[in-house]
N, C-alpha and C. Protein backbone atom coordinates (compact mmCIF):
# COMPACT_ATOMS: atom_id res chain seq x y z
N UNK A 1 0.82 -1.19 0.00
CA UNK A 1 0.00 0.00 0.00
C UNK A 1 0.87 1.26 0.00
N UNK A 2 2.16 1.62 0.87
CA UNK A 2 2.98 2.63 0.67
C UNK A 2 3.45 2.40 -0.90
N UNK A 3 3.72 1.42 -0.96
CA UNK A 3 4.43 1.68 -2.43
C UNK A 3 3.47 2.08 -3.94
N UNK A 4 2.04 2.22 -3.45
CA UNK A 4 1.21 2.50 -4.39
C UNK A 4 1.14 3.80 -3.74
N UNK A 5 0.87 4.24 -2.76
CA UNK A 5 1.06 5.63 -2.28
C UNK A 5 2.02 6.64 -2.83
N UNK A 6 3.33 6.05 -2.93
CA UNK A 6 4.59 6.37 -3.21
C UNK A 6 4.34 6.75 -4.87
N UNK A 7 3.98 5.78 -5.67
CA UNK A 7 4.09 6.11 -7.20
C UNK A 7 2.66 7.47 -7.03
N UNK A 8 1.83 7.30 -6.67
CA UNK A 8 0.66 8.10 -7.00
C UNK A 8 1.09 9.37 -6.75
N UNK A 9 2.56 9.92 -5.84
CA UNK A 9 2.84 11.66 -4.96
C UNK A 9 3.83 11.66 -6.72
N UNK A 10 4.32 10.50 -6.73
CA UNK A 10 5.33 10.38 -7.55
C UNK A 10 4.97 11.12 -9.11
N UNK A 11 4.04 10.08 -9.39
CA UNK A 11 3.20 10.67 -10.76
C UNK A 11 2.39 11.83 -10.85
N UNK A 12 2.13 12.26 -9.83
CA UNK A 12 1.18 13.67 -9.93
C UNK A 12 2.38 14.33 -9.81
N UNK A 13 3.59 14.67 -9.02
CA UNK A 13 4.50 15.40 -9.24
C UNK A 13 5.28 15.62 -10.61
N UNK A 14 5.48 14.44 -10.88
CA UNK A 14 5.73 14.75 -12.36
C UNK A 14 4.73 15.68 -13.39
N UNK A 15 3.42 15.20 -13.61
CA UNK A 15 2.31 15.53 -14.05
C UNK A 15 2.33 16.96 -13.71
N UNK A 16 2.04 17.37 -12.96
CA UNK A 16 2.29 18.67 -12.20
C UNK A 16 3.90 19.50 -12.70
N UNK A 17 4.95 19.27 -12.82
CA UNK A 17 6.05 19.68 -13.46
C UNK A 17 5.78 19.77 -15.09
N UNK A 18 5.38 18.72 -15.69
CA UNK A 18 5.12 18.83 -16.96
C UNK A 18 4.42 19.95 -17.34
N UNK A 19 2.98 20.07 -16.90
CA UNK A 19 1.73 20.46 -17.08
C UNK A 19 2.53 22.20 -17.07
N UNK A 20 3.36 22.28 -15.84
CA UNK A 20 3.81 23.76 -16.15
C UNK A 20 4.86 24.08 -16.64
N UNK A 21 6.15 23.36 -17.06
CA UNK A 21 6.50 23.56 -18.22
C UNK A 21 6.09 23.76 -19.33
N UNK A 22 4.91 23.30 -19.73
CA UNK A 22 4.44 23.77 -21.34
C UNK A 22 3.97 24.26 -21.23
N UNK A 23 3.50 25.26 -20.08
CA UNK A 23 2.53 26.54 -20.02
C UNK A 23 3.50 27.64 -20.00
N UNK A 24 3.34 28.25 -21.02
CA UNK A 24 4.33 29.64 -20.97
C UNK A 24 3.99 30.80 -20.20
N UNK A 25 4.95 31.54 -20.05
CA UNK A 25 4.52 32.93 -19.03
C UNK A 25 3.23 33.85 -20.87
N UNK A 26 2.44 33.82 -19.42
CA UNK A 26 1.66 35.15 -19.88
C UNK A 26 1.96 36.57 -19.33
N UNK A 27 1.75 37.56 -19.66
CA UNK A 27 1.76 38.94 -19.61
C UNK A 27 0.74 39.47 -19.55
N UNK A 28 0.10 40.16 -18.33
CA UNK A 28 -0.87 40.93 -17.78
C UNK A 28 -0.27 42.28 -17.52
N UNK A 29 -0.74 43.20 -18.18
CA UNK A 29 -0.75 45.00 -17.53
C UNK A 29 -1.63 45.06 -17.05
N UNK A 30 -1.03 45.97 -16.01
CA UNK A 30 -2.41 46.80 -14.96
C UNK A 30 -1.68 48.03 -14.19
N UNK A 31 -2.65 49.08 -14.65
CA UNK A 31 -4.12 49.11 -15.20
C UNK A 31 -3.68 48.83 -17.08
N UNK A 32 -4.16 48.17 -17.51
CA UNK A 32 -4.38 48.22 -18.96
C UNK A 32 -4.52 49.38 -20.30
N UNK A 33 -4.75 50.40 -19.37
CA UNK A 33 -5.13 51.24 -20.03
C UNK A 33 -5.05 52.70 -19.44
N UNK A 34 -3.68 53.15 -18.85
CA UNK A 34 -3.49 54.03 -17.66
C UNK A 34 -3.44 55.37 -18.30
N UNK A 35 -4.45 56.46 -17.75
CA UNK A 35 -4.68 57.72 -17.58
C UNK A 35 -3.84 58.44 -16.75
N UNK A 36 -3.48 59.83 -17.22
CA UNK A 36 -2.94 60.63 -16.22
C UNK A 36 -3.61 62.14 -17.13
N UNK A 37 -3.74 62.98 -15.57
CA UNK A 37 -4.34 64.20 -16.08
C UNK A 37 -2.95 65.14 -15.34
N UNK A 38 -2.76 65.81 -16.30
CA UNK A 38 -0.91 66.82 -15.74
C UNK A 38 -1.35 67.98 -16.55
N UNK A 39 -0.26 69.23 -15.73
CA UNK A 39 -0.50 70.35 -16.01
C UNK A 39 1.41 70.45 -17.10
N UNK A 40 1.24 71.28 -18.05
CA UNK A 40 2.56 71.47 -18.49
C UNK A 40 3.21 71.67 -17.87
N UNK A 41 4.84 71.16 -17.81
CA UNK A 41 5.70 71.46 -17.02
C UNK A 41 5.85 70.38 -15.61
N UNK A 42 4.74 69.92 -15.27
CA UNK A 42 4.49 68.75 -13.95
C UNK A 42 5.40 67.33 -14.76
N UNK A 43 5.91 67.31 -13.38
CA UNK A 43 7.01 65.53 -13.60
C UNK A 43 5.76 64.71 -13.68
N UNK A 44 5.58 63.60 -14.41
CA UNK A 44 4.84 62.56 -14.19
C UNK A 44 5.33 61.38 -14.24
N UNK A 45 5.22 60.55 -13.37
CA UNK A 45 5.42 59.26 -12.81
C UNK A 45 4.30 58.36 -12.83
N UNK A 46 4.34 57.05 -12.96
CA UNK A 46 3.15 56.49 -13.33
C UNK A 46 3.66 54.67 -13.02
N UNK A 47 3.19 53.95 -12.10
CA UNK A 47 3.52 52.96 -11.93
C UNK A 47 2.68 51.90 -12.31
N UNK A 48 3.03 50.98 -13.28
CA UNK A 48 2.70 49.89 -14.08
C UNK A 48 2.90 48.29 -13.38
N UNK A 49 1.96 47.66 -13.11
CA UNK A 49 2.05 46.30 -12.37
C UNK A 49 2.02 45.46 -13.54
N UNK A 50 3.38 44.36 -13.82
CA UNK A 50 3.03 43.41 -14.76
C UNK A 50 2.97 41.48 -13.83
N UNK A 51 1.74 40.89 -14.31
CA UNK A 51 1.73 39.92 -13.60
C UNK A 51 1.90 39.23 -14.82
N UNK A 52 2.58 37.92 -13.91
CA UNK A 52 2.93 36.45 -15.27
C UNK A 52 2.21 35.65 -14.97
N UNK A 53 1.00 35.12 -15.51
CA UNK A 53 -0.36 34.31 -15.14
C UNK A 53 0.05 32.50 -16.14
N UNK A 54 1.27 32.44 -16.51
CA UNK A 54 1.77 32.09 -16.95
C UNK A 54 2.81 30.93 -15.70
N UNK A 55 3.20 29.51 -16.37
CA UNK A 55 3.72 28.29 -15.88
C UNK A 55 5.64 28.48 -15.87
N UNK A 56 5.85 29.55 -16.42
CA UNK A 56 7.92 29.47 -16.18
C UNK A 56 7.85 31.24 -15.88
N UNK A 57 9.32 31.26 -15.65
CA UNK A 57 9.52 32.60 -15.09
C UNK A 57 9.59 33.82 -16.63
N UNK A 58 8.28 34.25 -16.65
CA UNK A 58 8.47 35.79 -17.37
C UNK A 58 9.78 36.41 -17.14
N UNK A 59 10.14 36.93 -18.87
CA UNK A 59 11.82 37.71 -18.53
C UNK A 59 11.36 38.97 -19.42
N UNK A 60 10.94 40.07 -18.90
CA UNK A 60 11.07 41.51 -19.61
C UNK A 60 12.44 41.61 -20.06
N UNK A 61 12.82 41.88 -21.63
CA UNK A 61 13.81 42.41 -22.26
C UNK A 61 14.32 43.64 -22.49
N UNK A 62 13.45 44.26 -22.61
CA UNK A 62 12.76 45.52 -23.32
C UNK A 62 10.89 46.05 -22.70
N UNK A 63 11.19 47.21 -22.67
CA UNK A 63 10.02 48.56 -22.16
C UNK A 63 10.62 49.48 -23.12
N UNK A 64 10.32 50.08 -24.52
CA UNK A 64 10.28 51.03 -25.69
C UNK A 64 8.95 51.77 -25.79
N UNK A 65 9.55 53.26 -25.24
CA UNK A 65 8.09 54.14 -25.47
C UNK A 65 8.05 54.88 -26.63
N UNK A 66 7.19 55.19 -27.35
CA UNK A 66 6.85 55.54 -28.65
C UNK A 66 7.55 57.62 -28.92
N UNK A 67 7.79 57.99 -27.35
CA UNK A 67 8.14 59.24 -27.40
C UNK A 67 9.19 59.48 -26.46
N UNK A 68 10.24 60.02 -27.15
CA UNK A 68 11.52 60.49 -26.94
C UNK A 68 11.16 61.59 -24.93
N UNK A 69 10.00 61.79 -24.84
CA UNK A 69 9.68 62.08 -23.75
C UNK A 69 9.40 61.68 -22.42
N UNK A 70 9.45 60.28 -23.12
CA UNK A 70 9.25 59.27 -21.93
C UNK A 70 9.98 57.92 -21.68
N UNK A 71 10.68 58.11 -20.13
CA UNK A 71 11.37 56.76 -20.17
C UNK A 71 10.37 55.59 -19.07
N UNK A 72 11.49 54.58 -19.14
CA UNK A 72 10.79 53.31 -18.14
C UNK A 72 12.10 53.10 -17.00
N UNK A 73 11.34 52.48 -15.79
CA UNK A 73 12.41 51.63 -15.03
C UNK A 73 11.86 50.28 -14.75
N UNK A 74 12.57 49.36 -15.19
CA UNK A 74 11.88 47.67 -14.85
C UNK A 74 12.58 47.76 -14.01
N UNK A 75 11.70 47.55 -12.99
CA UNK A 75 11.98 46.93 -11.35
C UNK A 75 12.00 45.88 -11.23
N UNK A 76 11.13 44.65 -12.03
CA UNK A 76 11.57 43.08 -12.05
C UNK A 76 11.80 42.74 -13.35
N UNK A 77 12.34 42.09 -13.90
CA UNK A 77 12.87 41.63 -15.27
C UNK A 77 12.20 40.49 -15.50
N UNK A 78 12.32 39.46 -13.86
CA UNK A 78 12.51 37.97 -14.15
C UNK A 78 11.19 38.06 -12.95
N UNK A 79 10.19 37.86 -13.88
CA UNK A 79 8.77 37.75 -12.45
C UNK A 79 8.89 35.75 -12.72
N UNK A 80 8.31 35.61 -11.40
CA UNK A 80 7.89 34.19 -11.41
C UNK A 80 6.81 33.83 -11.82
N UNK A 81 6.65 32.25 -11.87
CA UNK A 81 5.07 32.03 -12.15
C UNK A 81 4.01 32.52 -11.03
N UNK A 82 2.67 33.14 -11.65
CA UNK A 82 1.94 34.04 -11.14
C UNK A 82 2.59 34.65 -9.85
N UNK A 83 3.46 35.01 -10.50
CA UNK A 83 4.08 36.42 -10.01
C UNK A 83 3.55 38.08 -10.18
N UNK A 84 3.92 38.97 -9.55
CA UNK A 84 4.25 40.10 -10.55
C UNK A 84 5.17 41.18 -10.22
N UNK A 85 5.30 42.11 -10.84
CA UNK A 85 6.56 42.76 -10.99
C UNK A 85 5.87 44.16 -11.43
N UNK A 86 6.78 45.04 -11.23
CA UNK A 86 6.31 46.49 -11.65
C UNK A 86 7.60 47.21 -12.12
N UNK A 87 7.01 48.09 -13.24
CA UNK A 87 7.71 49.45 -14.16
C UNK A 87 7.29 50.71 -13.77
N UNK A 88 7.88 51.34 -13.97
CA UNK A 88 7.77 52.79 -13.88
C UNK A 88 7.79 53.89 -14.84
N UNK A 89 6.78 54.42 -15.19
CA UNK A 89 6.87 55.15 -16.40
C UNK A 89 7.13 56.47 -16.00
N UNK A 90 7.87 57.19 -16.93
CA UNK A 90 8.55 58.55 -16.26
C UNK A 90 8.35 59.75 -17.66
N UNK A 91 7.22 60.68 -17.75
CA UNK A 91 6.94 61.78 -18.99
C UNK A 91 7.50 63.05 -18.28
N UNK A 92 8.47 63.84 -19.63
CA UNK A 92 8.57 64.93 -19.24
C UNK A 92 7.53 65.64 -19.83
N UNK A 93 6.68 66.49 -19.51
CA UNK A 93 5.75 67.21 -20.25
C UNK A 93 6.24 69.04 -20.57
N UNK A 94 7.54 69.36 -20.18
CA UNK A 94 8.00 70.91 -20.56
C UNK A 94 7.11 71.29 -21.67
N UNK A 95 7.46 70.05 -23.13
CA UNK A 95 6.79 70.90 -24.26
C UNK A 95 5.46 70.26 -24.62
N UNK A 96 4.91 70.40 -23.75
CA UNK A 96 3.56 69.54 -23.91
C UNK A 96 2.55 70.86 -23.69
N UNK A 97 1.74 71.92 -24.55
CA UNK A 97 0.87 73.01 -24.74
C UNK A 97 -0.02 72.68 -24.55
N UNK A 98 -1.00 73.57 -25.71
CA UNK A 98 -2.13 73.12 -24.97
C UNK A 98 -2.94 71.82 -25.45
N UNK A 99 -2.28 70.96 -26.03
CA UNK A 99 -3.01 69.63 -26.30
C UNK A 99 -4.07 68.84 -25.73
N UNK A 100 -5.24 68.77 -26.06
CA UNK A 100 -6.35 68.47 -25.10
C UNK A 100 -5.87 66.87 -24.34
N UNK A 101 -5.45 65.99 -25.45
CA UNK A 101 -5.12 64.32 -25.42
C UNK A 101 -3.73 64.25 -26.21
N UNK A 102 -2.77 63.71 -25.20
CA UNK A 102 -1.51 63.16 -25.66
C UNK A 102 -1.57 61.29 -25.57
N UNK A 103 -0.83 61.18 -26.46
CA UNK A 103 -0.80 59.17 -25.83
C UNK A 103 0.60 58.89 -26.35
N UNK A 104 1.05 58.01 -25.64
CA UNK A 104 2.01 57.41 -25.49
C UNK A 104 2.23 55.83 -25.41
N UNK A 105 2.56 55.05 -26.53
CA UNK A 105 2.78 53.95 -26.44
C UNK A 105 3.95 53.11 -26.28
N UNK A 106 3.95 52.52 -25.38
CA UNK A 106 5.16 51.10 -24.61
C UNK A 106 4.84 49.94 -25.16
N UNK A 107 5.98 49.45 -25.97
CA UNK A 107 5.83 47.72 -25.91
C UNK A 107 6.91 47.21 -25.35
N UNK A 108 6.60 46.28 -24.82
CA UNK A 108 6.84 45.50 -23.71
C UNK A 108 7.16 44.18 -24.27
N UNK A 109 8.74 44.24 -24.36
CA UNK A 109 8.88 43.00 -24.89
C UNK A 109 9.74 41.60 -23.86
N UNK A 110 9.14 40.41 -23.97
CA UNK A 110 9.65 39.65 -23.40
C UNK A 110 9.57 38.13 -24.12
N UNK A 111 9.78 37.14 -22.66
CA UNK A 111 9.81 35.63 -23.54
C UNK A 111 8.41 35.17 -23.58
N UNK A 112 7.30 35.72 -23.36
CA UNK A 112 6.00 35.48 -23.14
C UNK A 112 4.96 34.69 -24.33
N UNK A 113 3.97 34.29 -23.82
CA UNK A 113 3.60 33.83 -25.23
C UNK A 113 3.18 34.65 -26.08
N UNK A 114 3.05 35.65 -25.73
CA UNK A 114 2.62 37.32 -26.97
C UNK A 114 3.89 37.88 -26.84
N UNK A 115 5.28 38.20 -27.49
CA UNK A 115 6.27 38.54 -26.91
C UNK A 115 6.71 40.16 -27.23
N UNK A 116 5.73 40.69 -27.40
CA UNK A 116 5.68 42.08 -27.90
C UNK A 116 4.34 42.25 -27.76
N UNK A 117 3.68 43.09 -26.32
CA UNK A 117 2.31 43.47 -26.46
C UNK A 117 2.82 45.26 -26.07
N UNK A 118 1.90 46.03 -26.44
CA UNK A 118 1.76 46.91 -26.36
C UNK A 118 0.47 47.75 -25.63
N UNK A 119 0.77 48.66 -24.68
CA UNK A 119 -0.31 49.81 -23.65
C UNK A 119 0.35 50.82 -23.78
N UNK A 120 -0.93 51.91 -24.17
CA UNK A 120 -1.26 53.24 -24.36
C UNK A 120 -1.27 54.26 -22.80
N UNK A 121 -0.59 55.11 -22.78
CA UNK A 121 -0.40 56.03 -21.39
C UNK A 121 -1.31 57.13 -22.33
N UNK A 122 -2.39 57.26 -21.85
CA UNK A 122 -3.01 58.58 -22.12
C UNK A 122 -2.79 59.86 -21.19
N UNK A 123 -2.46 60.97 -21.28
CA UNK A 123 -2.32 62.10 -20.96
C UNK A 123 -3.42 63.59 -21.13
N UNK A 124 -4.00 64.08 -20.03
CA UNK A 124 -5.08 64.56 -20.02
C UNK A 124 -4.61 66.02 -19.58
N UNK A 125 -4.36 67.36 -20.56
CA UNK A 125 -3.91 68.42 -19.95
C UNK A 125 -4.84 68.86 -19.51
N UNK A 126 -4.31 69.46 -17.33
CA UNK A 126 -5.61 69.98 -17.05
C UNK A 126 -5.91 71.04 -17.26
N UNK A 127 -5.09 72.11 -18.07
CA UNK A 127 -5.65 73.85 -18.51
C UNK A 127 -6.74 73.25 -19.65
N UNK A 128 -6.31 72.35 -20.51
CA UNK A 128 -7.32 72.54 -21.51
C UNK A 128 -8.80 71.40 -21.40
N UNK A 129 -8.68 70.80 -20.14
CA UNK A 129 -10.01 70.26 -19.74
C UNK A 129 -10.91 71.41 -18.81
N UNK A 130 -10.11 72.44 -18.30
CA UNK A 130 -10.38 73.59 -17.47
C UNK A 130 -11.44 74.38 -18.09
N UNK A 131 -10.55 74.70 -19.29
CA UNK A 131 -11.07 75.37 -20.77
C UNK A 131 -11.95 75.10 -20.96
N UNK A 132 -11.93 73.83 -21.22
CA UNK A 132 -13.19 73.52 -22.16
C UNK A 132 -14.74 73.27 -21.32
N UNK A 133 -14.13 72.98 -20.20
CA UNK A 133 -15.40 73.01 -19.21
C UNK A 133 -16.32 74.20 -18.74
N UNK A 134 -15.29 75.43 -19.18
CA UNK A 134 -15.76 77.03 -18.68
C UNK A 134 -16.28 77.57 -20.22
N UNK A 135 -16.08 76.91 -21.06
CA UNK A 135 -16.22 77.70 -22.42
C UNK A 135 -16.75 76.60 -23.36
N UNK A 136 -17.79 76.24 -23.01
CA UNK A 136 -18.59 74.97 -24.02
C UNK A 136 -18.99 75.49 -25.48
N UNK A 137 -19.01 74.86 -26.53
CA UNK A 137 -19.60 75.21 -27.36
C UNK A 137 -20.46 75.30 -27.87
């Protein structure tokens, strides 16, 4: 009876190792779809949670933002399985006028099974939501 005990921890452990080896890291952003409302000239900082919903350890390579205005800091590179890890997005807005909507796109590249997904940082100037709220058309 132990020795049928013994194969059964035996074989589900295996089973269990397998099963998450062939499950690749997934890639979750959050928030998915991150807003910021800034005045010209304001530092903006913006912190990005990435979870790996995914069976091996997620490896961020690369965070590439679409504007010379904005950088990243990966704080985890190497998240574990359902892990997560967080970036930091960093806009200078000096030459940012009166633009009602700015956006900014990051892809996010890693060993994942999508290995290049991409999220939009929208930017909301508040003089010209001010504006437009005092002066409707």
């Amino acid at each position: 009876m132990k020795l049928l005990s013994r194969l059964a921890f035996i074989l589900t452990f295996v089973l269990l190792s397998y099963t998450k080896a062939e499950n690749p890291p997934e890639l979750i952003i959050r928030p998915d779809k991150p807003v910021i409302t800034f005045s010209p000239g304001e530092s903006i900082m913006k912190d990005i949670i990435i979870l790996n919903k995914g069976g091996k350890n997620l490896k961020i390579t690369e965070v590439k933002p679409s504007c010379f205005c904005a950088s990243v800091i990966v704080h985890n590179a190497d998240i574990r399985p359902m892990g997560k890890g967080m970036i930091s997005l960093s806009v200078n807005t000096d030459r940012m006028d009166e633009d009602s909507l700015l956006t900014i796109d990051f892809v996010v590249k890693s060993n994942a099974k999508i290995p290049e997904q991409t999220f939009t940082l929208s930017l909301h100037n508040k003089k010209f939501i001010k504006d437009t709220l005092s002066n409707p058309h």
